[in-house]
C-alpha atoms as a PDB file:
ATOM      1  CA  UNK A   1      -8.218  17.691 -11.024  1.00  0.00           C
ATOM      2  CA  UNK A   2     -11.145  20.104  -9.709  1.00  0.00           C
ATOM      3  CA  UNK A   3     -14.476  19.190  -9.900  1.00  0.00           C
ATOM      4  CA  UNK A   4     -15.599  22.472  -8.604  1.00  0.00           C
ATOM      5  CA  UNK A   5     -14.901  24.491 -11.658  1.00  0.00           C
ATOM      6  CA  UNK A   6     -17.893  26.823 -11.993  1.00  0.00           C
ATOM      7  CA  UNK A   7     -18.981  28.975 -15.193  1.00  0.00           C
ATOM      8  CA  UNK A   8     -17.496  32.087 -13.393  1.00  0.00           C
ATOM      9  CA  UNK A   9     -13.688  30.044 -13.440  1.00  0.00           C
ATOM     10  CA  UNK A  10     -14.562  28.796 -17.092  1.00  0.00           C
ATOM     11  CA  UNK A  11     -15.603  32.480 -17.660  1.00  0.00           C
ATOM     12  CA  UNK A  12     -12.596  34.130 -16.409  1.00  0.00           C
ATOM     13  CA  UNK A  13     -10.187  32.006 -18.187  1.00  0.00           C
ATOM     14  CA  UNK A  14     -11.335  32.146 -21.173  1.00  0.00           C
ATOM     15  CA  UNK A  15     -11.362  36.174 -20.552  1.00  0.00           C
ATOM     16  CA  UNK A  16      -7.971  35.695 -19.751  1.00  0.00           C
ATOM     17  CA  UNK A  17      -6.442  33.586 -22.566  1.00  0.00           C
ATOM     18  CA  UNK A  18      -8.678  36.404 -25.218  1.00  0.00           C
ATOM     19  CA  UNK A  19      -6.898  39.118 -23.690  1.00  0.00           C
ATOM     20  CA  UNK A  20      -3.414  37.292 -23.868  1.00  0.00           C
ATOM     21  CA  UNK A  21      -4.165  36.575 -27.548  1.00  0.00           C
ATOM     22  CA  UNK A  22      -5.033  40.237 -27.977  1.00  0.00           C
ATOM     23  CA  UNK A  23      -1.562  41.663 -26.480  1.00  0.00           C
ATOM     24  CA  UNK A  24       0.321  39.209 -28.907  1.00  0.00           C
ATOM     25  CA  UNK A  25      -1.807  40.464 -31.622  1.00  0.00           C
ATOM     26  CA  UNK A  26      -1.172  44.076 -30.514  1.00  0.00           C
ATOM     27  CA  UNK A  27       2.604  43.609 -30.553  1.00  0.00           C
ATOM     28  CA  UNK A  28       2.596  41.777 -33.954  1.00  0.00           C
ATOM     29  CA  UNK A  29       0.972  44.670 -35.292  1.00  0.00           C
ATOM     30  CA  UNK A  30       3.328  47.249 -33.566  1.00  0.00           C
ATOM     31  CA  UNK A  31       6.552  45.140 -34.835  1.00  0.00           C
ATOM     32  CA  UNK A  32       4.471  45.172 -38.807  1.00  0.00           C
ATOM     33  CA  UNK A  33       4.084  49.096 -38.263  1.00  0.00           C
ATOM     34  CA  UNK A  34       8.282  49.202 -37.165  1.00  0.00           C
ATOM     35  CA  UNK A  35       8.993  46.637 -39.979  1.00  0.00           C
ATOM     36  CA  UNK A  36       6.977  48.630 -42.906  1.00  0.00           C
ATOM     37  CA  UNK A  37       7.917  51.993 -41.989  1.00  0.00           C
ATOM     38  CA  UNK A  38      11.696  50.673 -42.152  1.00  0.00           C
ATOM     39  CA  UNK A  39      11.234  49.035 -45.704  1.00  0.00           C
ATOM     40  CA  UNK A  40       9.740  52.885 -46.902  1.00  0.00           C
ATOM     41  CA  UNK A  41      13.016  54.451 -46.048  1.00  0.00           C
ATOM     42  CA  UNK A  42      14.783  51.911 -46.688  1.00  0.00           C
ATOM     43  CA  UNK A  43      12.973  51.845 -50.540  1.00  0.00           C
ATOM     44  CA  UNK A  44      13.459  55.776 -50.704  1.00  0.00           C
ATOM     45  CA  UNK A  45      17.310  55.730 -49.784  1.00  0.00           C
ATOM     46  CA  UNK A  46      17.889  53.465 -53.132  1.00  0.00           C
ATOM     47  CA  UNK A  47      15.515  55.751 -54.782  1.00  0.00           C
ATOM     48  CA  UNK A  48      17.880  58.684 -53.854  1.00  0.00           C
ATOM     49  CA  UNK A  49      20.905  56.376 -54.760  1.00  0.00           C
ATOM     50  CA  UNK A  50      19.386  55.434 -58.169  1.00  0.00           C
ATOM     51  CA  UNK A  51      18.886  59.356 -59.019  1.00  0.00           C
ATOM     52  CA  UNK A  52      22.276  60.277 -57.759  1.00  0.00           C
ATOM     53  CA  UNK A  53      24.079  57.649 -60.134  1.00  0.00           C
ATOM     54  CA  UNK A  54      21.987  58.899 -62.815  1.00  0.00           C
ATOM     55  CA  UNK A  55      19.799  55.929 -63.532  1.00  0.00           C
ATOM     56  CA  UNK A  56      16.232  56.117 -64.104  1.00  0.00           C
ATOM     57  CA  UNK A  57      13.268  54.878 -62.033  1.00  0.00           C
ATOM     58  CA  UNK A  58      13.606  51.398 -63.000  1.00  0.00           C
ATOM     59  CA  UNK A  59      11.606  48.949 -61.664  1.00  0.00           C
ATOM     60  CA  UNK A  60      14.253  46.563 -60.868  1.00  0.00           C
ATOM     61  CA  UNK A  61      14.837  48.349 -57.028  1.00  0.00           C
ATOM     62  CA  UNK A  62      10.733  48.289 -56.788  1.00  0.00           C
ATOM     63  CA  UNK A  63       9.392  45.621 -54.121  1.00  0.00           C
ATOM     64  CA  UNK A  64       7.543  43.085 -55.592  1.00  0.00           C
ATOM     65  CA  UNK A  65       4.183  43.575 -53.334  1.00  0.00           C
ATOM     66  CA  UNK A  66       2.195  41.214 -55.977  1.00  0.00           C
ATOM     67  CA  UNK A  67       2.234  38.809 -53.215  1.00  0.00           C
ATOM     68  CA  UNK A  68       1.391  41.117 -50.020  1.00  0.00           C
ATOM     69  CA  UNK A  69      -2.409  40.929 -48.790  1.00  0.00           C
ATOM     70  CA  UNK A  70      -4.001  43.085 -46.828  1.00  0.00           C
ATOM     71  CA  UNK A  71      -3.972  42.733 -43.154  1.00  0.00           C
ATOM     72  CA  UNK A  72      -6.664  44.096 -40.834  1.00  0.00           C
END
């Protein structure tokens, strides 16, 4: 083990392991952004299925999003 661990090391590390946490956090959010974008077409395409058979806009293809917070 190093004794001579100075502020600047301490410093730089912890610099380090903030911007490591920030590129995880940054991909997370892209792969949310992919995810939610893919659910909206995904919720319009049995939208346009439900109209073209003639049914009505019943809830029972609606997301339940009572459980969804916000993220920011």
């Amino acid at each position: 083990m190093d004794l001579n661990i100075t502020s600047d090391d301490v410093l730089n590390a912890a610099m380090a392991e903030i911007t490591r946490l920030e590129s995880i956090s940054l991909r997370q959010q892209v792969v949310l952004a992919k995810y939610e974008e893919k659910i909206k077409d995904l919720q319009h395409e049995l939208d346009m299925r439900d109209k073209l058979k003639g049914g009505d806009d019943s809830e029972s293809t609606k997301p339940d999003t009572s459980h969804e917070q916000e993220t920011n």
